[in-house]
Structure formats: structure tokens, C-alpha cells
N, C-alpha and C. Protein backbone atom coordinates (compact mmCIF):
# COMPACT_ATOMS: atom_id res chain seq x y z
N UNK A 1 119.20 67.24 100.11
CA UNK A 1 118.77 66.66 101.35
C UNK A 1 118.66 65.14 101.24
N UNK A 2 118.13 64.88 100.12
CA UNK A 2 117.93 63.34 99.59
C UNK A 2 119.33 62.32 99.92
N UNK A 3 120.38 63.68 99.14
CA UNK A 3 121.42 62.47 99.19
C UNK A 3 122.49 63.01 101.01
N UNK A 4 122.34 63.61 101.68
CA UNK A 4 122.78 63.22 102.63
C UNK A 4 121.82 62.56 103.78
N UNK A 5 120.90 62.26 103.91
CA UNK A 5 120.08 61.21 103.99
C UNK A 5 120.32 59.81 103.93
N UNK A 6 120.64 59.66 102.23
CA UNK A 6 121.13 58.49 101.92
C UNK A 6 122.14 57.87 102.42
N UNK A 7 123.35 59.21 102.56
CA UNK A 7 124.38 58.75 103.42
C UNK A 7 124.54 58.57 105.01
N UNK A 8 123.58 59.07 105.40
CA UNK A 8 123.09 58.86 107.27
C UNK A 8 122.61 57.17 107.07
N UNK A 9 121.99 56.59 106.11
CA UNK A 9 121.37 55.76 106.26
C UNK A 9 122.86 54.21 105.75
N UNK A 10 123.62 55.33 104.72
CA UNK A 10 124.67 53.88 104.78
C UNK A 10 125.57 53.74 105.78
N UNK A 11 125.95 55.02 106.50
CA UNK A 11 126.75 55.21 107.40
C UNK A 11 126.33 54.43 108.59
N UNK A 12 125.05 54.03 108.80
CA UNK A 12 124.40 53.44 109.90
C UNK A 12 123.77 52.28 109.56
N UNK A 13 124.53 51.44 108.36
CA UNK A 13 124.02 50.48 107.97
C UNK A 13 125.57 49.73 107.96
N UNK A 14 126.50 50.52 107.59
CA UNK A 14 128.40 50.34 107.42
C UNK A 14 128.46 49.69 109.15
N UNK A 15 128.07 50.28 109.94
CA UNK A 15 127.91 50.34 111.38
C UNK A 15 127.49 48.96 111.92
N UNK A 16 126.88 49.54 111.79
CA UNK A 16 125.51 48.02 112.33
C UNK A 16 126.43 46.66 111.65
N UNK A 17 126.86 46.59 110.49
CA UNK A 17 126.93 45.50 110.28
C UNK A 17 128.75 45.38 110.33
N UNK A 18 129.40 46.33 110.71
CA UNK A 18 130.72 46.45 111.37
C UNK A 18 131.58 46.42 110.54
N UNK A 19 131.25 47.09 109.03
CA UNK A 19 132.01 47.59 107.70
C UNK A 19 132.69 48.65 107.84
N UNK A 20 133.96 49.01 107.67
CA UNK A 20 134.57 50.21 107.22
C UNK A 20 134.05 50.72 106.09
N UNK A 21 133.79 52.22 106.14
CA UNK A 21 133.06 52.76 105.10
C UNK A 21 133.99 53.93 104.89
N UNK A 22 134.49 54.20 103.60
CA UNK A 22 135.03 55.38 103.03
C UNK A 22 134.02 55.97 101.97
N UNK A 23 133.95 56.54 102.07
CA UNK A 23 132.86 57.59 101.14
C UNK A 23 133.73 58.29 100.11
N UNK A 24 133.52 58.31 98.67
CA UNK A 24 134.32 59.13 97.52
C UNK A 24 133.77 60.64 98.15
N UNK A 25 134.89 61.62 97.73
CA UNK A 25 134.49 63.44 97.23
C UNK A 25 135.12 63.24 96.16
N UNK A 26 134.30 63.63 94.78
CA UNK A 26 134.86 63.99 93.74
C UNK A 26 135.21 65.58 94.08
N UNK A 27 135.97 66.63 93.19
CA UNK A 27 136.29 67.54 93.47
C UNK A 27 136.04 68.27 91.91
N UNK A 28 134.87 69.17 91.90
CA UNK A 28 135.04 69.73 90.47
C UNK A 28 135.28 71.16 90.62
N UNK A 29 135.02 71.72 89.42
CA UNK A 29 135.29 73.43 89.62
C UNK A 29 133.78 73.71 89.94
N UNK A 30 132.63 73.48 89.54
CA UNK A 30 131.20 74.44 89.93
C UNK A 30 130.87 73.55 91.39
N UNK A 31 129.87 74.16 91.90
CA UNK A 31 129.32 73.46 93.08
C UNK A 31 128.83 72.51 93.31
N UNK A 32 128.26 72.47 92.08
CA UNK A 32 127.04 71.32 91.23
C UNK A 32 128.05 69.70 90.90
N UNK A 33 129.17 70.14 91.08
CA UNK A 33 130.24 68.81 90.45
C UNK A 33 131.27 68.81 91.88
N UNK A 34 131.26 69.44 93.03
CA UNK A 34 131.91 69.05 94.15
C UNK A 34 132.71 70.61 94.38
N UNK A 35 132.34 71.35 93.79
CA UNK A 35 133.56 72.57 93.88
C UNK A 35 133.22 73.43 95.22
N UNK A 36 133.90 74.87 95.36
CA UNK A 36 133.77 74.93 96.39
C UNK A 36 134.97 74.72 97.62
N UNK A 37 134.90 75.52 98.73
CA UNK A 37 135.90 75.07 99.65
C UNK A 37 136.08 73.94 100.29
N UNK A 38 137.52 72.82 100.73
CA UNK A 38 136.74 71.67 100.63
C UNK A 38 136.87 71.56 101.65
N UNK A 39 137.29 72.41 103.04
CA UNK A 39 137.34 72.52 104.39
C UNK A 39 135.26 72.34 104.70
N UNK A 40 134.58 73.62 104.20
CA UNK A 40 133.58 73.26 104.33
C UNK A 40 132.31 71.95 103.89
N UNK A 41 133.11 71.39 102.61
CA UNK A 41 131.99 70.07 101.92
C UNK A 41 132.54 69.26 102.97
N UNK A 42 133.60 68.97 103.59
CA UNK A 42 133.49 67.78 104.55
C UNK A 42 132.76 68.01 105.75
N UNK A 43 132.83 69.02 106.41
CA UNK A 43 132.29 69.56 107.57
C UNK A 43 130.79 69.29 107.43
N UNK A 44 130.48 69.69 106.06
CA UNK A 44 128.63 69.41 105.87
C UNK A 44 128.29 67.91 105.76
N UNK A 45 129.37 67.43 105.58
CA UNK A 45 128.79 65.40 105.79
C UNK A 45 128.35 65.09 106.84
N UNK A 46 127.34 63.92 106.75
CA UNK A 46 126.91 63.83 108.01
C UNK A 46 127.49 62.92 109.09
N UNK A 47 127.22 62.82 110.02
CA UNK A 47 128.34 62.68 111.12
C UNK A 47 128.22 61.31 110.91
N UNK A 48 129.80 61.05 111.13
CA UNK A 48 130.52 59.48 111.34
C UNK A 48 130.41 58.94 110.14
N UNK A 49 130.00 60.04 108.78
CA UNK A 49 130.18 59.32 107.36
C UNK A 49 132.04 59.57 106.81
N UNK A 50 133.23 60.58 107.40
CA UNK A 50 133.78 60.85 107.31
C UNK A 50 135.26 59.64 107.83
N UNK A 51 134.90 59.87 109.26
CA UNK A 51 135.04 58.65 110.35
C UNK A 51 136.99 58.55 109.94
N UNK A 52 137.09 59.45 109.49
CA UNK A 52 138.82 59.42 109.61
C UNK A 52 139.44 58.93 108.31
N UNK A 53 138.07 59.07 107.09
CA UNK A 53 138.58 58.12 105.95
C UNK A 53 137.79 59.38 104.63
N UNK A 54 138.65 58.76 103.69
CA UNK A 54 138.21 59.53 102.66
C UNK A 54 138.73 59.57 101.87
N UNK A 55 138.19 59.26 100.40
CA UNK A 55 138.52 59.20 99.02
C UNK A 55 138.01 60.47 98.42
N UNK A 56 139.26 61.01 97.94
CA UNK A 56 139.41 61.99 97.01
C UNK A 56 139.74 62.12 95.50
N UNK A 57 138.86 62.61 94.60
CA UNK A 57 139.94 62.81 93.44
C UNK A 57 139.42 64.72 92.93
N UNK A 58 140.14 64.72 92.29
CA UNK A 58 140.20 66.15 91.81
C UNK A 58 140.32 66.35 90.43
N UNK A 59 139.61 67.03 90.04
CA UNK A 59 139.43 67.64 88.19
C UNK A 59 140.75 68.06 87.60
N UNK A 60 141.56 66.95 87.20
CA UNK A 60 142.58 67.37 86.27
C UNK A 60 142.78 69.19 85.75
N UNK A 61 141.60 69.03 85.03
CA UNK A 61 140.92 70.35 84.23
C UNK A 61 140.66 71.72 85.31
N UNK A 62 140.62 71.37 86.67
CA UNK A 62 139.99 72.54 87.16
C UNK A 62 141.00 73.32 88.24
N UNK A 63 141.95 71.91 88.86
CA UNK A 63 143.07 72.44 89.51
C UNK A 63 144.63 71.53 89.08
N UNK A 64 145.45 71.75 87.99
CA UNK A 64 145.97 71.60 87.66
C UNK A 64 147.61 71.49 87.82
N UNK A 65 147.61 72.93 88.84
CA UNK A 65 148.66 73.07 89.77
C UNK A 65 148.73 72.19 90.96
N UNK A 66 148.07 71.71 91.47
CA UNK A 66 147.72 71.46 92.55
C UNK A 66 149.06 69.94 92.91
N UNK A 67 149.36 69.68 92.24
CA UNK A 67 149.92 68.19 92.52
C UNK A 67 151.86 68.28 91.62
N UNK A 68 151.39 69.22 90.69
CA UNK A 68 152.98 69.15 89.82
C UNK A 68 153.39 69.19 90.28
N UNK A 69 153.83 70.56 91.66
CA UNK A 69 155.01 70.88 92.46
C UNK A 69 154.94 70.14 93.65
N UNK A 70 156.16 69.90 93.84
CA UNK A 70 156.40 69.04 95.54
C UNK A 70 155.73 69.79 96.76
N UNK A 71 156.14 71.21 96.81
CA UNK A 71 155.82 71.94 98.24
C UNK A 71 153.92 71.99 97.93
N UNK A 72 153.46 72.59 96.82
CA UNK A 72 152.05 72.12 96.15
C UNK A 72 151.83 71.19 96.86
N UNK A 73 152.16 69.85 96.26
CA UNK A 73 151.33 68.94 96.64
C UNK A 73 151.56 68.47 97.93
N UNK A 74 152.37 68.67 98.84
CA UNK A 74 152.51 68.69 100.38
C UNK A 74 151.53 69.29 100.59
N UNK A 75 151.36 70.51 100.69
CA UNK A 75 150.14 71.55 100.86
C UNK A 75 149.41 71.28 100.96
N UNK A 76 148.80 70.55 99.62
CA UNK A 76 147.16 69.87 99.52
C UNK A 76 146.81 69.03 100.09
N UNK A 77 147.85 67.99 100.57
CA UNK A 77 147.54 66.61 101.10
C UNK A 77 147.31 67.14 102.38
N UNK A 78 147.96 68.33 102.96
CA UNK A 78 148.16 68.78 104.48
C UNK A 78 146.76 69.03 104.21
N UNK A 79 146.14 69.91 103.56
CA UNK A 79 144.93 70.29 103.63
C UNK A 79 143.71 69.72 103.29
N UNK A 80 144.35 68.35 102.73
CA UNK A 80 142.55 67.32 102.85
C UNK A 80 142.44 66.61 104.15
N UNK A 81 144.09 66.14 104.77
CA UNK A 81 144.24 66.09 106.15
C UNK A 81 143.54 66.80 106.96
N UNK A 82 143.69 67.77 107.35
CA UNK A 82 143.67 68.18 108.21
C UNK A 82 142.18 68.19 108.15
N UNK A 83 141.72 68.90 106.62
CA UNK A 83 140.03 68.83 107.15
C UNK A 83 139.20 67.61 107.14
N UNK A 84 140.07 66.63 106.93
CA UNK A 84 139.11 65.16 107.11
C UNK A 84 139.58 64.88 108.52
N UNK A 85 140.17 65.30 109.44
CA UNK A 85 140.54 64.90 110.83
C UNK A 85 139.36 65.96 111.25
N UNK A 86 139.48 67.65 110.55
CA UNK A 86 138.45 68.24 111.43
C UNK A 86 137.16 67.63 111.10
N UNK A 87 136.60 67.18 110.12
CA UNK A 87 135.47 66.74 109.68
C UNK A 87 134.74 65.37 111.12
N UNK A 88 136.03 64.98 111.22
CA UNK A 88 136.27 63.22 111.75
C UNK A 88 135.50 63.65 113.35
N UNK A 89 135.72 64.85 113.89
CA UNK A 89 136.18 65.11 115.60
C UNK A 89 134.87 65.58 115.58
């Protein structure tokens, strides 16, 4: 609760003072390190911390496939897309 809080409070501080704000998601394998579906961790940010922007990285170690193959990594990019646009609306 603490830390989305924190982020209501930079998101409305990015604002106020008329900063573009991108916010990191690290991406791990447990929950505790970012894991998890990542349609839903954006959806749970708090509003206008998302704002159509977003830095991603992902655990070498945890999804590995994810980027080697071409149609793969189309895939994934479609799918941080899409849920950082749904996150955004």
C-alpha cells in the first residue's frame, strides 16, 4: 500500500510540475520480484502513473524464450502494448 501511495504522490508531483514520468516494471519469476500476469500488475498501478509509458525489463533467468524468436518476441512486445494502452485508458 506504502509503495503505491508513493507512486500516486510522484505521479501528481510529475504533473503539477509538467514532467513526463515513466515508471520502471521490473519483471521477475515470484510475485515478490514483479512476477505474475503482467496484463494485471499494470492494471493495479495507480491511475495516470502508466499514462501511455513504460519501462520494462524482464529476468533473463525466468523467461528466456521470450525474445530469441522473432514471432516470440513480436508477441511480447504486442502484449506489453497492448496492456500498457489498456492500463493507460
Amino acid at each position: 500500500m506504502d509503495l503505491y501511495k508513493a507512486q500516486e504522490d510522484i505521479v501528481a508531483a510529475a504533473r503539477d510540475a509538467g514532467v513526463p514520468l515513466t515508471l520502471f516494471h521490473g519483471r521477475g519469476g515470484s510475485i515478490g520480484r514483479g512476477g505474475g500476469p503482467t496484463r494485471l500488475a499494470l492494471q493495479s498501478q495507480p491511475p495516470g502513473s502508466v499514462d501511455g509509458r513504460l519501462r520494462v525489463t524482464v529476468q533473463g533467468e525466468n523467461d528466456p524464450g521470450a525474445v530469441r524468436l522473432r514471432d516470440i518476441a513480436v508477441r511480447t512486445l504486442e502484449f506489453y502494448t497492448t496492456s500498457t494502452i489498456e492500463a493507460s485508458l
